[in-house]
PDB file of N, CA and C in Angstrom:
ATOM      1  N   UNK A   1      -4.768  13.691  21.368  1.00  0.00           N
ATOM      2  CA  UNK A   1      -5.521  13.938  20.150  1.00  0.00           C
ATOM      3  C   UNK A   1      -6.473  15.112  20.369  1.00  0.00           C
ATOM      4  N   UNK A   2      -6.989  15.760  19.304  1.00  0.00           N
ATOM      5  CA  UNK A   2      -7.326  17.142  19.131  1.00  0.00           C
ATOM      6  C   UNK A   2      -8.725  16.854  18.549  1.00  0.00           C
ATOM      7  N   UNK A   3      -9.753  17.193  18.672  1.00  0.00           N
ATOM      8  CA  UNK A   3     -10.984  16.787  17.738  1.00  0.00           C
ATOM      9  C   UNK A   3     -11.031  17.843  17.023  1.00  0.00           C
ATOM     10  N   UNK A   4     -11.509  17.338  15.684  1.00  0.00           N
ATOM     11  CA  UNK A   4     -12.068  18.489  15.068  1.00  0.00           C
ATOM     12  C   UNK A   4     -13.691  18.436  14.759  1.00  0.00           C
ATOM     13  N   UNK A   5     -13.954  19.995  14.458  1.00  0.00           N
ATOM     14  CA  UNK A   5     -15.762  19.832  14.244  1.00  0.00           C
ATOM     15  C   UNK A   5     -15.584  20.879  13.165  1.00  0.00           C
ATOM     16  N   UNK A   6     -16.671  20.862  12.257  1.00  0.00           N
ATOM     17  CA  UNK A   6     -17.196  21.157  11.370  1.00  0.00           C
ATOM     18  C   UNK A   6     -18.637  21.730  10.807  1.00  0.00           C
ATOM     19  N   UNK A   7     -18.849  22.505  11.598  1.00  0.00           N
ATOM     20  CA  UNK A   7     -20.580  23.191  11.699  1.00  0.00           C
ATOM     21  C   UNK A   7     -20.783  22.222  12.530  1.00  0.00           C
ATOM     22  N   UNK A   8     -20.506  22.172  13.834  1.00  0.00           N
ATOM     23  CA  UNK A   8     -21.069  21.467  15.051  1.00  0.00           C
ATOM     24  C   UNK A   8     -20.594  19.587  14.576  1.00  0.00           C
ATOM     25  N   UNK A   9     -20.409  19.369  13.320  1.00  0.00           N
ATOM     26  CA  UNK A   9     -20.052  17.744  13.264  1.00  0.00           C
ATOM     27  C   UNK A   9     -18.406  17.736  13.722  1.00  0.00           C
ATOM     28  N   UNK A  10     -18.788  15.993  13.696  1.00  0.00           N
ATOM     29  CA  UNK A  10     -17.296  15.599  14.380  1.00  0.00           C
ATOM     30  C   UNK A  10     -16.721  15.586  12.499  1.00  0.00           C
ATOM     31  N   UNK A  11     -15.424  15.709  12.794  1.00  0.00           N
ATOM     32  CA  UNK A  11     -14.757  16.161  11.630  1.00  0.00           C
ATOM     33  C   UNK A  11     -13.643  14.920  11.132  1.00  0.00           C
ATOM     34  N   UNK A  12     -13.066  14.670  12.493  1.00  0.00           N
ATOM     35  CA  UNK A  12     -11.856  13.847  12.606  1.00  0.00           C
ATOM     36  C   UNK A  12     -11.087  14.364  13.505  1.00  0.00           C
ATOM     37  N   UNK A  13     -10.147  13.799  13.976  1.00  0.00           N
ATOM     38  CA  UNK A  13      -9.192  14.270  14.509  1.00  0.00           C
ATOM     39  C   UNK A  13      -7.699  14.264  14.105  1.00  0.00           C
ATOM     40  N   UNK A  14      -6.669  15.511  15.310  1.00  0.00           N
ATOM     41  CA  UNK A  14      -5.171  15.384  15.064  1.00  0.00           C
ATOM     42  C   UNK A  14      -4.364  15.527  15.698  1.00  0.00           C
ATOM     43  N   UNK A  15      -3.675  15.289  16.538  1.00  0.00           N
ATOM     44  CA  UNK A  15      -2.137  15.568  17.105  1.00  0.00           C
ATOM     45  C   UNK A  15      -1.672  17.096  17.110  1.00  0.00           C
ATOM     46  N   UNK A  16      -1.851  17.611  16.051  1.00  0.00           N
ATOM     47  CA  UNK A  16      -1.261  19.551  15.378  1.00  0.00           C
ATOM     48  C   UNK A  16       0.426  18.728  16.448  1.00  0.00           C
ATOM     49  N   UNK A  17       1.159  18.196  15.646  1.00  0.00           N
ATOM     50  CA  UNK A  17       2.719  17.768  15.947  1.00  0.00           C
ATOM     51  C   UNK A  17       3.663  18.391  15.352  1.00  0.00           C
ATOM     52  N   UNK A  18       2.743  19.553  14.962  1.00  0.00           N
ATOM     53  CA  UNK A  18       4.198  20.876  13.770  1.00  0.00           C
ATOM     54  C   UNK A  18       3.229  21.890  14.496  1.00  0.00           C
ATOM     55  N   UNK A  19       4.815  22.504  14.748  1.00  0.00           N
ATOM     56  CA  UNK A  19       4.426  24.019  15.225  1.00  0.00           C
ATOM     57  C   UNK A  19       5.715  24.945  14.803  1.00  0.00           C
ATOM     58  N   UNK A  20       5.141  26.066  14.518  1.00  0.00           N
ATOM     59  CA  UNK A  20       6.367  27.357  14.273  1.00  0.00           C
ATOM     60  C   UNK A  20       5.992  28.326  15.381  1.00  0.00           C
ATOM     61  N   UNK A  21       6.282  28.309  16.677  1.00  0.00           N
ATOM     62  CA  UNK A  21       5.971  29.489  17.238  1.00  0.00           C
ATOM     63  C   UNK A  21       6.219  31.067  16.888  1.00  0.00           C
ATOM     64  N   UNK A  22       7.553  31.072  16.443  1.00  0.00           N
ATOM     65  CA  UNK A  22       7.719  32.316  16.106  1.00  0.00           C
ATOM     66  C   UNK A  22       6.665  32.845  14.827  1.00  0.00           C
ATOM     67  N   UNK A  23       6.233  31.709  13.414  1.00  0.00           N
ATOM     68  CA  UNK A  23       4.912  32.335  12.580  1.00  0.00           C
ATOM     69  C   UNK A  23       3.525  32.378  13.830  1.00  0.00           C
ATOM     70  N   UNK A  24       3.663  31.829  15.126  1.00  0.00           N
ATOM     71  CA  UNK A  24       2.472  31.639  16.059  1.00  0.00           C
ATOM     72  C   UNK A  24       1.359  30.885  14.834  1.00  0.00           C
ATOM     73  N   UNK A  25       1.808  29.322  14.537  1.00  0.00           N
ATOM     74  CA  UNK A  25       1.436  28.667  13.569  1.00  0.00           C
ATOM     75  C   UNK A  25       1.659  26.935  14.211  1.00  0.00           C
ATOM     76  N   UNK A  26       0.281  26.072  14.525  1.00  0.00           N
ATOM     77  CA  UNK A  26       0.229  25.049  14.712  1.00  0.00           C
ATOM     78  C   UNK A  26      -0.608  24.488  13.881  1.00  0.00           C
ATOM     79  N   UNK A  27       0.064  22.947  13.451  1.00  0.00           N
ATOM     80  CA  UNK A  27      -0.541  22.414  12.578  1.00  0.00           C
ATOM     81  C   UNK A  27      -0.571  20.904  12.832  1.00  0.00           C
ATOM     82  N   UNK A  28      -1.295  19.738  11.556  1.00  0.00           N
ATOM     83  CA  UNK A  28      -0.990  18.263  11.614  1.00  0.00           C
ATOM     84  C   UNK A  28      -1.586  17.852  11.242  1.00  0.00           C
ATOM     85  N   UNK A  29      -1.867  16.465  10.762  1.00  0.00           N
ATOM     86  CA  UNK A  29      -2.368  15.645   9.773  1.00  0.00           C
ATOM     87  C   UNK A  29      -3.767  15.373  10.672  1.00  0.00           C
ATOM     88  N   UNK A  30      -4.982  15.555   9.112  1.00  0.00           N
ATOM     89  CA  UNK A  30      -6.194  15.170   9.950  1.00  0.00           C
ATOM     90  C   UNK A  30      -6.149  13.316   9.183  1.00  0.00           C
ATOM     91  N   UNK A  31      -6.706  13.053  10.637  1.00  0.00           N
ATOM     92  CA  UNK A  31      -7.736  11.643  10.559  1.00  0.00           C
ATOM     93  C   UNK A  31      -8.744  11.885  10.118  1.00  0.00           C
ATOM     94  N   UNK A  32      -9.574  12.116   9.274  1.00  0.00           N
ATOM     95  CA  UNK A  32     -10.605  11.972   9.006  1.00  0.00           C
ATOM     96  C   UNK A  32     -11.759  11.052   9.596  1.00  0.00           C
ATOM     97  N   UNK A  33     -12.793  11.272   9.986  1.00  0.00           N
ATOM     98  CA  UNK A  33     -13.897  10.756  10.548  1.00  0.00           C
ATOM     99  C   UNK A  33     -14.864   9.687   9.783  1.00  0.00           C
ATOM    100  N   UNK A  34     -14.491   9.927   8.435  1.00  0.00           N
ATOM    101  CA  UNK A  34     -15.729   9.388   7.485  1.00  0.00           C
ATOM    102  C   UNK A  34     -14.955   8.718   5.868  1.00  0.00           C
ATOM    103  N   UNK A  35     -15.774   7.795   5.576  1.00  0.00           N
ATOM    104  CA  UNK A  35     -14.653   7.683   4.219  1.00  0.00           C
ATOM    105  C   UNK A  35     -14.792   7.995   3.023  1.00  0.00           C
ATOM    106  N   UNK A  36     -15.411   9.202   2.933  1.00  0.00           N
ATOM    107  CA  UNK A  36     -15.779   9.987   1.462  1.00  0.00           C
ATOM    108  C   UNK A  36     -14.352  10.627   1.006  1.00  0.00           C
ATOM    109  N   UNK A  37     -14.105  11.113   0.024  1.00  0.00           N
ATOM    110  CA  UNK A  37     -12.793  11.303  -0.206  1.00  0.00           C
ATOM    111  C   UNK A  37     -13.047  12.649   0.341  1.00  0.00           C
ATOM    112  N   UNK A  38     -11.588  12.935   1.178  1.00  0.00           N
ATOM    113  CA  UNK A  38     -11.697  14.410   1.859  1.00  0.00           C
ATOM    114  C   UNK A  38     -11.349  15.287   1.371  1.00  0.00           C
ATOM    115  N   UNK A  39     -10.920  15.583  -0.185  1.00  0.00           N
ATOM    116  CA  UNK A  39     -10.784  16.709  -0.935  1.00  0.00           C
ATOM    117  C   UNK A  39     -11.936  16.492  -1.653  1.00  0.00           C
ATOM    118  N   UNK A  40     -12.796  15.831  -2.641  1.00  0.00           N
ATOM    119  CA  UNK A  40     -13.946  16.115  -2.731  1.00  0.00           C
ATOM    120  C   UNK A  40     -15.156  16.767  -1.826  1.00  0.00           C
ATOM    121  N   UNK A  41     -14.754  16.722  -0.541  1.00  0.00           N
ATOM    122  CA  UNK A  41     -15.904  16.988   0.815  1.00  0.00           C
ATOM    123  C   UNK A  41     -15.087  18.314   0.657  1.00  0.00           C
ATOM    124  N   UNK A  42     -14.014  18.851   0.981  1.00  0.00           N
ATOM    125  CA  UNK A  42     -13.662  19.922   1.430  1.00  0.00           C
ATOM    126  C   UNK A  42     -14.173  20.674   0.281  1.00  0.00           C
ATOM    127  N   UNK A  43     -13.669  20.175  -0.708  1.00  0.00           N
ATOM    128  CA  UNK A  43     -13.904  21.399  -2.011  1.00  0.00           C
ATOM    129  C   UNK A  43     -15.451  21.581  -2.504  1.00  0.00           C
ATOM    130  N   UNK A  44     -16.217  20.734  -1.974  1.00  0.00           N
ATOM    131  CA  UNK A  44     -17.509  21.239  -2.148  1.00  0.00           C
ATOM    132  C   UNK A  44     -17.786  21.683  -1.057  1.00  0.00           C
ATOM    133  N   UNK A  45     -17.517  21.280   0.502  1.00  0.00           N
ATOM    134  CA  UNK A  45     -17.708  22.180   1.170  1.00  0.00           C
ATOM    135  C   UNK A  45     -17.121  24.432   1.405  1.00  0.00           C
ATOM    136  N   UNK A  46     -16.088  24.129   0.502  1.00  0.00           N
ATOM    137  CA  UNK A  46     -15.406  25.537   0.514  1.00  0.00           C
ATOM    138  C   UNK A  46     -16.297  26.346  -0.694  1.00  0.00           C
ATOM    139  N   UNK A  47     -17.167  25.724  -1.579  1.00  0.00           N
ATOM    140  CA  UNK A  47     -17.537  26.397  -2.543  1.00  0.00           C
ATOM    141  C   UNK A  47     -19.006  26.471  -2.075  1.00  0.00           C
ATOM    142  N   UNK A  48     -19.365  25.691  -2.085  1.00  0.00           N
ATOM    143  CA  UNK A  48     -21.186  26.337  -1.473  1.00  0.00           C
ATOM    144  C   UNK A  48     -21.040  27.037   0.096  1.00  0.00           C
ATOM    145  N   UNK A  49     -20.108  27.646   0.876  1.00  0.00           N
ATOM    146  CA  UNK A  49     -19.765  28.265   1.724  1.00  0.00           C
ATOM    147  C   UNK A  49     -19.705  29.602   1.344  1.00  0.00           C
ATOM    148  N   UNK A  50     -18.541  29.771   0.347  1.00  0.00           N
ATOM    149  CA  UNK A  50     -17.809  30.881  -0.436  1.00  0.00           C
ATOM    150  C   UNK A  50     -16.553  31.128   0.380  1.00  0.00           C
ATOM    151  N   UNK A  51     -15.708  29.976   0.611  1.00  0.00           N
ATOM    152  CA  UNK A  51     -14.458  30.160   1.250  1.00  0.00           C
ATOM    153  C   UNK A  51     -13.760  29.994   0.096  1.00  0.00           C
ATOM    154  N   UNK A  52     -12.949  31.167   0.155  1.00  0.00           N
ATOM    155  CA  UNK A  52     -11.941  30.956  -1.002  1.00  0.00           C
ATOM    156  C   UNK A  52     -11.019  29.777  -0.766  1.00  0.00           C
ATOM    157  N   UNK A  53     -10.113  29.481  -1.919  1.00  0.00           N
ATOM    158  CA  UNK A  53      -9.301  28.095  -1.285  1.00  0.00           C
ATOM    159  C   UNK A  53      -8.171  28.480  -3.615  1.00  0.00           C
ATOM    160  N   UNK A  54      -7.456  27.361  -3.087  1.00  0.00           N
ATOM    161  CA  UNK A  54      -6.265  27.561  -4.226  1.00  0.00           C
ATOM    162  C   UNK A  54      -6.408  26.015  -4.313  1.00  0.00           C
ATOM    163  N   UNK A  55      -7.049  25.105  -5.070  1.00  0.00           N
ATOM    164  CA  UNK A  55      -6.605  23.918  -5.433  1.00  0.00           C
ATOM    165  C   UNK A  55      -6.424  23.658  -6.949  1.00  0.00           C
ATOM    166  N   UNK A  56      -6.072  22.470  -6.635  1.00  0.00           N
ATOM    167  CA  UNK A  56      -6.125  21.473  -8.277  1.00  0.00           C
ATOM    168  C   UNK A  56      -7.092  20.964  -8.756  1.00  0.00           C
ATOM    169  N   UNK A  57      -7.184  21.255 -10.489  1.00  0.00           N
ATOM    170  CA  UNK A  57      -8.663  20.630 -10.244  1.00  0.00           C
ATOM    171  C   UNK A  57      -8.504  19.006 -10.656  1.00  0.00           C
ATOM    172  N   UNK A  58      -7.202  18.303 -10.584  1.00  0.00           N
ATOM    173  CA  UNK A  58      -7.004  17.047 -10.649  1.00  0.00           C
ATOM    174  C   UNK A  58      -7.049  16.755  -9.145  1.00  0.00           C
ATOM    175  N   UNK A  59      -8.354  15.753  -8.762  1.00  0.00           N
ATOM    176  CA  UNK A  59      -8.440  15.078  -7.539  1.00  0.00           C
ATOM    177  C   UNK A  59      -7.505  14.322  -7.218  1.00  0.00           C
ATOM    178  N   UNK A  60      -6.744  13.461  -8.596  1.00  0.00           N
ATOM    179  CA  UNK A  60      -6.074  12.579  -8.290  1.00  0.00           C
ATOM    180  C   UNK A  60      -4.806  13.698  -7.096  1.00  0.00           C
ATOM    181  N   UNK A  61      -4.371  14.317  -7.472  1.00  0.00           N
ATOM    182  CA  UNK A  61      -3.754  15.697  -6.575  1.00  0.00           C
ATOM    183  C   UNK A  61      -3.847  15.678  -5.782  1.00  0.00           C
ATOM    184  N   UNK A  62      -5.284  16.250  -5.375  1.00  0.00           N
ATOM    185  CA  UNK A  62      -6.068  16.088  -3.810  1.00  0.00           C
ATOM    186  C   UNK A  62      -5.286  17.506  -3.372  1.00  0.00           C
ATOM    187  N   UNK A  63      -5.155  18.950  -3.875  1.00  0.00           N
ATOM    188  CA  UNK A  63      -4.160  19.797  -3.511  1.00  0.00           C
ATOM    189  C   UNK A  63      -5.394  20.620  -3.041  1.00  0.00           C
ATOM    190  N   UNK A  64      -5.321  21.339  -1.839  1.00  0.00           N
ATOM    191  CA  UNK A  64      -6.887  22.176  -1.574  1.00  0.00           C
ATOM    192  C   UNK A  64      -6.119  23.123  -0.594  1.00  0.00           C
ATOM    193  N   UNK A  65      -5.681  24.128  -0.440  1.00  0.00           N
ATOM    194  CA  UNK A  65      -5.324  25.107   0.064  1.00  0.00           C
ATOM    195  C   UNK A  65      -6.579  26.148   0.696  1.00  0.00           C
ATOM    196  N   UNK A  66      -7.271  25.617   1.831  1.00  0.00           N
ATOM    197  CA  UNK A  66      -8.876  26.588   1.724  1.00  0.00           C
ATOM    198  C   UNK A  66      -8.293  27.946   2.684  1.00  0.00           C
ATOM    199  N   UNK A  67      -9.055  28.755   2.985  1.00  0.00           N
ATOM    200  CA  UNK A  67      -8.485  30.279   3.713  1.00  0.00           C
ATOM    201  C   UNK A  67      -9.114  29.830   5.050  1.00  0.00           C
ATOM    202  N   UNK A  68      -9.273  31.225   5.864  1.00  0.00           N
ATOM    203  CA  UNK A  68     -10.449  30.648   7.156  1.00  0.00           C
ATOM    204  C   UNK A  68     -11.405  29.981   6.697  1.00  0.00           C
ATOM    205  N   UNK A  69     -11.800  29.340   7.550  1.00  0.00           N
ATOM    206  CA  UNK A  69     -12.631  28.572   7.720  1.00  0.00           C
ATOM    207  C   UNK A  69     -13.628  28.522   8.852  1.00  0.00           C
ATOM    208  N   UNK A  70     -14.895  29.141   8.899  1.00  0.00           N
ATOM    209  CA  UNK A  70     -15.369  29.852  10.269  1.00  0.00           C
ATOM    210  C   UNK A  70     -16.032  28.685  11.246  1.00  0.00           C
ATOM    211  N   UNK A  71     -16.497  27.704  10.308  1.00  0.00           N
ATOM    212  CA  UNK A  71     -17.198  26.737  11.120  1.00  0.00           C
ATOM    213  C   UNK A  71     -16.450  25.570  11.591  1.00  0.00           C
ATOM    214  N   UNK A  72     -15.141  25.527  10.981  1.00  0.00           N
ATOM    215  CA  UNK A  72     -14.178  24.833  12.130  1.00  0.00           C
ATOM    216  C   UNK A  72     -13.265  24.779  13.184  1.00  0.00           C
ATOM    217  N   UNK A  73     -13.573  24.047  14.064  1.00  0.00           N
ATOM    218  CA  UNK A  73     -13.609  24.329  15.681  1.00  0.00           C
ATOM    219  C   UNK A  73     -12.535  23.071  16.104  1.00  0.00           C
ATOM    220  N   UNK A  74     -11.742  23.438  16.161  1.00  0.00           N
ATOM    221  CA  UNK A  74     -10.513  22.627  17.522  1.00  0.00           C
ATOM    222  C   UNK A  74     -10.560  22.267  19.087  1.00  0.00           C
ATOM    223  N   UNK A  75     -10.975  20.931  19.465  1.00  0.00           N
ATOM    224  CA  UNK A  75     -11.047  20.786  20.555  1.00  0.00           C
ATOM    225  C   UNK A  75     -10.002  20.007  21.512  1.00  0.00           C
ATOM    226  N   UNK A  76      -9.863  19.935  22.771  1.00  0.00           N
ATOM    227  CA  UNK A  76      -8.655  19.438  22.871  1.00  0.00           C
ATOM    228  C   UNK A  76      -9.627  18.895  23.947  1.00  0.00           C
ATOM    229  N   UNK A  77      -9.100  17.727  24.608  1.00  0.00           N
ATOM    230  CA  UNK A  77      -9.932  16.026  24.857  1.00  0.00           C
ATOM    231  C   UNK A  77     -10.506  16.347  25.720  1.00  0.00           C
ATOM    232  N   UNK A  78      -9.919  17.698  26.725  1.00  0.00           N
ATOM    233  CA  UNK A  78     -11.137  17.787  28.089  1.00  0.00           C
ATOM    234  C   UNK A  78     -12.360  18.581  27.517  1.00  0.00           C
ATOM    235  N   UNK A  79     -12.434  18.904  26.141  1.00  0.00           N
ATOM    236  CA  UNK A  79     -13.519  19.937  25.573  1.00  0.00           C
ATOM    237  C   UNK A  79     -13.232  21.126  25.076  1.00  0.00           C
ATOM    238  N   UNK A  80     -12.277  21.601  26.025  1.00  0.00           N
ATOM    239  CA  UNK A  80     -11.695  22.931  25.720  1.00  0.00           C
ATOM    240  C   UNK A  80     -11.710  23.457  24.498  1.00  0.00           C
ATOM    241  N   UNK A  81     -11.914  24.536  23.839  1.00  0.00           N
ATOM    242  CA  UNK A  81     -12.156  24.915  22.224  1.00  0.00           C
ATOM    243  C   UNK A  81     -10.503  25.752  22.129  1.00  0.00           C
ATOM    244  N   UNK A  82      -9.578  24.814  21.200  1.00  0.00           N
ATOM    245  CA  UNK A  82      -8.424  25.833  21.123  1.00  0.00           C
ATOM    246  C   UNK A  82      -8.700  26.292  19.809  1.00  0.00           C
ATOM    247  N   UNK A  83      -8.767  28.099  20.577  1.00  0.00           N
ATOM    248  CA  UNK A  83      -9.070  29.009  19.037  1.00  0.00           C
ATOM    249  C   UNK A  83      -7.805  29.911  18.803  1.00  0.00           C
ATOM    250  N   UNK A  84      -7.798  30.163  17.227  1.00  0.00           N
ATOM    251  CA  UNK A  84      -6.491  31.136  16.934  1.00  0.00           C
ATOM    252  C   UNK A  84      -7.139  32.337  16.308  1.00  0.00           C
ATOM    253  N   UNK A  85      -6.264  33.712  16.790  1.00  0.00           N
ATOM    254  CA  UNK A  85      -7.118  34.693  16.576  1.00  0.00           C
ATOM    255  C   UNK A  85      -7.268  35.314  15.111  1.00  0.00           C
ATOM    256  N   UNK A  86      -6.528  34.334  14.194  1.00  0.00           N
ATOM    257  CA  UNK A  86      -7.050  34.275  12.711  1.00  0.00           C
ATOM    258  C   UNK A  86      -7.407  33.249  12.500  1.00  0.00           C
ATOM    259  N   UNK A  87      -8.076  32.276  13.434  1.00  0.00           N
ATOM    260  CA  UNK A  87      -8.829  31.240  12.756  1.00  0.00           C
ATOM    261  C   UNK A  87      -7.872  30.057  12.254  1.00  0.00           C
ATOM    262  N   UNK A  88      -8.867  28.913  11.910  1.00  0.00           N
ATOM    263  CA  UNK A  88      -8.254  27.941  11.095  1.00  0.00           C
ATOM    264  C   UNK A  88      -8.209  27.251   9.728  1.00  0.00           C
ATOM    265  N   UNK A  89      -7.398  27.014   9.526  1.00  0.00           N
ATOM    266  CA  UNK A  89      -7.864  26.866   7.759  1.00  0.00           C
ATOM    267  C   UNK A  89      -6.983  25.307   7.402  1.00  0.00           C
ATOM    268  N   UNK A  90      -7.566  24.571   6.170  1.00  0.00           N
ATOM    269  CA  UNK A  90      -7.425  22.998   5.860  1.00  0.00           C
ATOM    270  C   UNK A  90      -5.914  23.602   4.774  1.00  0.00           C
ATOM    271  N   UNK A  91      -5.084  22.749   4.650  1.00  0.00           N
ATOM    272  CA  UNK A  91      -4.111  22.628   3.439  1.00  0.00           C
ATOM    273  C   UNK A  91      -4.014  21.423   3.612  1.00  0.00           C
ATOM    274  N   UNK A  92      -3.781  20.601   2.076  1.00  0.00           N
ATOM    275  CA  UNK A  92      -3.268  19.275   2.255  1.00  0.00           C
ATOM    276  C   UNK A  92      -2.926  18.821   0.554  1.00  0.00           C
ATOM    277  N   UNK A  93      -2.006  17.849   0.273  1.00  0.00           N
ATOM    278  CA  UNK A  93      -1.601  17.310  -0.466  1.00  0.00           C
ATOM    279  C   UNK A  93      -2.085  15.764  -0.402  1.00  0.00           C
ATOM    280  N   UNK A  94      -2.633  15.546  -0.832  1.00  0.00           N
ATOM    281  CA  UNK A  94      -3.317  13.705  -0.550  1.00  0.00           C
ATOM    282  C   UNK A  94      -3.592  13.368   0.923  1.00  0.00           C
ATOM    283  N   UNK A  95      -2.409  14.047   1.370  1.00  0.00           N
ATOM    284  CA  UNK A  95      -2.715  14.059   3.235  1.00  0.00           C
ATOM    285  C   UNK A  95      -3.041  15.397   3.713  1.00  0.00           C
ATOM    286  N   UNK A  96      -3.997  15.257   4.161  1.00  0.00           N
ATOM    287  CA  UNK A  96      -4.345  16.927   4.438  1.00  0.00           C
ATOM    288  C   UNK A  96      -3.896  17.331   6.382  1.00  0.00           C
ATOM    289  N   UNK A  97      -4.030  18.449   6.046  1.00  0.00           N
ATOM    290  CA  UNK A  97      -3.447  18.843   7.288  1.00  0.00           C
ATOM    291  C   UNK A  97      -4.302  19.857   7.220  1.00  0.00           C
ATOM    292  N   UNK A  98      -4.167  20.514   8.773  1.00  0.00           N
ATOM    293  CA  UNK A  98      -4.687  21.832   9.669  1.00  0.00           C
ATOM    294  C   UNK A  98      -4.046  23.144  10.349  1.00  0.00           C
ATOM    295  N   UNK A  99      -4.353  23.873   9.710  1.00  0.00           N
ATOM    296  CA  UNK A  99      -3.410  25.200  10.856  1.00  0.00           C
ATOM    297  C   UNK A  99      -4.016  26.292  11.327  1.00  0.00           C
ATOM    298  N   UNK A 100      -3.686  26.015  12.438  1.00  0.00           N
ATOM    299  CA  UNK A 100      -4.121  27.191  13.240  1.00  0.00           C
ATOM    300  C   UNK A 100      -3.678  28.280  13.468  1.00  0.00           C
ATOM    301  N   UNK A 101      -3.852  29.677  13.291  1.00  0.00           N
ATOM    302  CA  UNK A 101      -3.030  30.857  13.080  1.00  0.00           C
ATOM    303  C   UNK A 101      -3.431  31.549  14.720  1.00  0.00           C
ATOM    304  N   UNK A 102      -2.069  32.144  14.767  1.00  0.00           N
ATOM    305  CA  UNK A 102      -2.398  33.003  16.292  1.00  0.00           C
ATOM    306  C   UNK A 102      -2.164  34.649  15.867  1.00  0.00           C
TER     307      UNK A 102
END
């Protein structure tokens, strides 16, 4: 498992169990840490930020496509920070997921 952080908070964690090496593109379903709904959190977090993002504005959806994302940080269990050199950014459909760009 992979932690994630979020301006220094714990975020949740994920596996990233999809990868495209050749896009140099890893990804995977987040666990979430907390039980607020996580497209309401993301999408107010992407807008008082000013991260652009492509969603729905039906929650029931839960569709949130956000861009980079600067304050989230990938850790892998010994601590290690795995970073991609475009950063990481949230997509998800009711289940959200993570990708990391190289």
């Amino acid at each position: 498992m992979y932690q994630l952080e979020l301006d220094g908070k714990i975020l949740g964690e994920t596996r990233l169990e999809v990868a495209d090496p050749p896009m140099g593109v890893v990804g995977g379903k987040i666990i979430f840490a907390f039980s607020d709904d996580p497209y309401i959190f993301l999408k107010s977090y992407c807008e008082s930020h000013g991260i652009q993002t492509n969603q729905s504005e039906d929650a029931f959806v839960g569709f949130i496509d956000a861009q980079h994302i600067r304050g989230l940080k990938i850790f892998r269990a010994d601590g290690v920070e795995i970073a991609g050199l475009s950063g990481a950014s949230i997509r998800g459909v009711l289940e959200t997921d993570i990708r990391l760009l190289s």
